[in-house]
Protein backbone atom coordinates (compact mmCIF):
# COMPACT_ATOMS: atom_id res chain seq x y z
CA UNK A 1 -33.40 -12.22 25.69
CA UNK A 2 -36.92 -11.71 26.32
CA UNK A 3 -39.30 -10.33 29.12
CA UNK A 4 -40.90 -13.20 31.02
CA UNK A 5 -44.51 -13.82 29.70
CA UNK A 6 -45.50 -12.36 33.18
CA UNK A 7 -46.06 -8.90 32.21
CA UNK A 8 -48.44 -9.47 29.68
CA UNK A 9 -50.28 -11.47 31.85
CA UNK A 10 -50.39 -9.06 34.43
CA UNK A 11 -51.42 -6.30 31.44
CA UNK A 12 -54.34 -8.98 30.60
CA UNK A 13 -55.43 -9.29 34.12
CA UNK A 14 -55.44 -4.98 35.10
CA UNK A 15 -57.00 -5.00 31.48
CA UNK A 16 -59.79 -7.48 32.68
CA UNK A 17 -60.30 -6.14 36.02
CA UNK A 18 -61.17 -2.88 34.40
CA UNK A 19 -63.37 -4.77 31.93
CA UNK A 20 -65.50 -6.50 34.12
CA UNK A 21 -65.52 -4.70 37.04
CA UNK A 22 -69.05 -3.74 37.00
CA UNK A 23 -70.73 -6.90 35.47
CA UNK A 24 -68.52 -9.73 36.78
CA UNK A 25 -66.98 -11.07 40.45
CA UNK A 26 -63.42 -11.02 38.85
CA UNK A 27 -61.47 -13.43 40.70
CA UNK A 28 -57.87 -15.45 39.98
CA UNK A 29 -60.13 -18.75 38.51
CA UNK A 30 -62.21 -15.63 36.20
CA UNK A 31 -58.78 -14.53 35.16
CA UNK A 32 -56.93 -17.47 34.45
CA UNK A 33 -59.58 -18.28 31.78
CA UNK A 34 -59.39 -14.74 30.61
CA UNK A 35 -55.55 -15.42 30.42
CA UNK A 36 -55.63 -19.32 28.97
CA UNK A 37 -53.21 -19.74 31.97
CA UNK A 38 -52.74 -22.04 35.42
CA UNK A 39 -54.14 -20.49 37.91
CA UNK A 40 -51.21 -20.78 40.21
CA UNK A 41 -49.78 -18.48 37.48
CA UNK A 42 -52.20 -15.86 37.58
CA UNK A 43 -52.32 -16.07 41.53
CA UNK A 44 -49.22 -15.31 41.39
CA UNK A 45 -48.88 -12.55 38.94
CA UNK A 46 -51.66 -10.87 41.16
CA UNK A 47 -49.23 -10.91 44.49
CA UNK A 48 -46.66 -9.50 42.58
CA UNK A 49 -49.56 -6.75 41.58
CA UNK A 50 -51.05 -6.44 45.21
CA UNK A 51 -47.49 -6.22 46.99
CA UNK A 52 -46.97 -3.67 43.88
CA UNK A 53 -50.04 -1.47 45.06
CA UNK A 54 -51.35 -1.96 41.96
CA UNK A 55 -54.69 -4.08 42.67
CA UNK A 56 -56.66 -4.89 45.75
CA UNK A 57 -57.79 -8.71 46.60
CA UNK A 58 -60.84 -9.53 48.34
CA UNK A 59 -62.20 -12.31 49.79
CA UNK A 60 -65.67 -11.31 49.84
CA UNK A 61 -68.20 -10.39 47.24
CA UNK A 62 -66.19 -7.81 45.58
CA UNK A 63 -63.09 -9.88 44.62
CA UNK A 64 -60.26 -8.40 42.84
CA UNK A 65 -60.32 -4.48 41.92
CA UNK A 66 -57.48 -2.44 41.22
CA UNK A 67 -56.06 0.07 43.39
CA UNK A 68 -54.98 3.03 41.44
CA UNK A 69 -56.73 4.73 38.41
CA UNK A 70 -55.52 3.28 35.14
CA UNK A 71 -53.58 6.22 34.30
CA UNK A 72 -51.72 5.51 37.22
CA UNK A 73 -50.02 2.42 35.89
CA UNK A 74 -47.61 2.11 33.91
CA UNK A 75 -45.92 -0.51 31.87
CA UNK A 76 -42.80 0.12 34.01
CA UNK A 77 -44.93 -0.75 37.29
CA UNK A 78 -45.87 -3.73 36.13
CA UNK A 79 -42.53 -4.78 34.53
CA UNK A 80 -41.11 -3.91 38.10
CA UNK A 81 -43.75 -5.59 39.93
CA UNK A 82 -43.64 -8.87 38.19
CA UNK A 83 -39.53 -9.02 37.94
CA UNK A 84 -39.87 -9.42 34.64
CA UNK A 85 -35.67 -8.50 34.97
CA UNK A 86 -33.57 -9.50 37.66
CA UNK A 87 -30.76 -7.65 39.14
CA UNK A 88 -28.41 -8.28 35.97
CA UNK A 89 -30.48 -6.31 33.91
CA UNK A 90 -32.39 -7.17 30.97
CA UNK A 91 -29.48 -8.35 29.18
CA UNK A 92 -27.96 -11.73 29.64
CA UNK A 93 -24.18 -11.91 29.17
CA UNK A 94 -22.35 -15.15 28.41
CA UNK A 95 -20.48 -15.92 31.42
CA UNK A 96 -16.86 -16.52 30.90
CA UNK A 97 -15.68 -14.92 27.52
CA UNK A 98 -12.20 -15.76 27.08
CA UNK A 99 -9.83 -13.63 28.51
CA UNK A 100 -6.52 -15.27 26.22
CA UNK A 101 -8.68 -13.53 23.11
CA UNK A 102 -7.99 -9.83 22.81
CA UNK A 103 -12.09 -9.86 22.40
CA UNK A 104 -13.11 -11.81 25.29
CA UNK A 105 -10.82 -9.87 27.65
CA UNK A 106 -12.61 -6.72 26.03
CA UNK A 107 -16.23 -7.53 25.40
CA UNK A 108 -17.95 -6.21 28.43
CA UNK A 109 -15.72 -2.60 27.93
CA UNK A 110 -17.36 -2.40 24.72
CA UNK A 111 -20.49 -3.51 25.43
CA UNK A 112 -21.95 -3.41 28.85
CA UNK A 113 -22.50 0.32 28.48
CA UNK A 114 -24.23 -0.12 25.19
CA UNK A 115 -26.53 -2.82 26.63
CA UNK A 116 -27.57 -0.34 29.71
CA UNK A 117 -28.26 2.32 27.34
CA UNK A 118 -30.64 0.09 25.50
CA UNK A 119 -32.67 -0.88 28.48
CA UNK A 120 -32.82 2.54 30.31
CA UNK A 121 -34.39 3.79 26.66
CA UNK A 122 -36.52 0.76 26.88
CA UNK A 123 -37.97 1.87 31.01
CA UNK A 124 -37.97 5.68 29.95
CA UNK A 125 -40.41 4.41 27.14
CA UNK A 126 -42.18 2.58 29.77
CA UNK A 127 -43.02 4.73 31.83
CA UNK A 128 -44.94 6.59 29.03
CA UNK A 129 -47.15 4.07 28.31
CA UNK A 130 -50.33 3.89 30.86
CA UNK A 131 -52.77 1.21 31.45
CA UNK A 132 -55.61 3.49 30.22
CA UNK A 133 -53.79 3.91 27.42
CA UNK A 134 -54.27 0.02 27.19
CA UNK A 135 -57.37 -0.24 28.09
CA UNK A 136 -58.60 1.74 25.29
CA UNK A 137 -57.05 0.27 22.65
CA UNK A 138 -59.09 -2.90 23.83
CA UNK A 139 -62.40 -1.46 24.63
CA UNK A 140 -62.01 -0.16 20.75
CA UNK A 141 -61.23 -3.46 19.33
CA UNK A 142 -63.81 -5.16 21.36
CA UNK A 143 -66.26 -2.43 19.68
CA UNK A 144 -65.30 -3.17 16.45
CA UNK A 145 -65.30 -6.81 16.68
CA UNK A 146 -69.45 -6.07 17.63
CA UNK A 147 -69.69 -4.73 14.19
């Protein structure tokens, strides 16, 4: 189990935005180098974040910015906007456990409700954590790394 490597890249790329805003034209060929990813990848990630309300793309001379504050965004808004967990959930269950065995035909009673416990902690969680909370963290290690 693991969350596709599309959230962090959308993290990386509100993270950037922010960064550069007011010294770069940030735009998905900016990003992808910020990201060490295809471009097609990044593009993208940054539908998923403009259908998502999350950033704002521009043709024009002030390419990509986002569209609510930083404290606005959570990590569940990007882990929702980038599908980072399909409809199943975020845990994966083998398909046909074998319903002879007194464990296969009980599995999913035992477990299901223990694996949907696990990811609604996991979301509550998420929703604590902001992109300016982000943000931060990188603007001090950036800092430091000047020292």
């Amino acid at each position: 189990m693991q969350i596709t490597s599309k959230f962090t890249i959308a993290v990386h790329i509100i993270t950037a935005i922010d960064y550069f805003k007011d010294s770069e034209k940030v735009t998905s060929t900016f990003l992808a180098g910020s990201v060490g990813a295809n471009p097609v990848i990044v593009r993208n990630v940054m539908g998923n974040l403009k259908e998502a309300g999350i950033i704002d793309i521009s043709q024009g001379k002030s390419g990509i910015a986002l569209a609510k504050e930083l404290d606005e965004i959570t990590f569940f808004d990007i882990y929702k906007a980038v599908d980072c967990v399909g409809d199943e959930g975020l845990f994966h269950f083998h398909e046909n456990p074998n319903t002879d065995c007194p464990v296969g035909r009980n599995i999913h009673k035992a477990l299901d409700e223990q694996l949907l416990s696990v990811q609604e902690a996991m979301e509550v969680q998420m929703k604590n954590i902001t992109l300016a909370d982000i943000v931060k963290n990188t603007r001090q290690a950036i800092l430091k790394e000047a020292i």
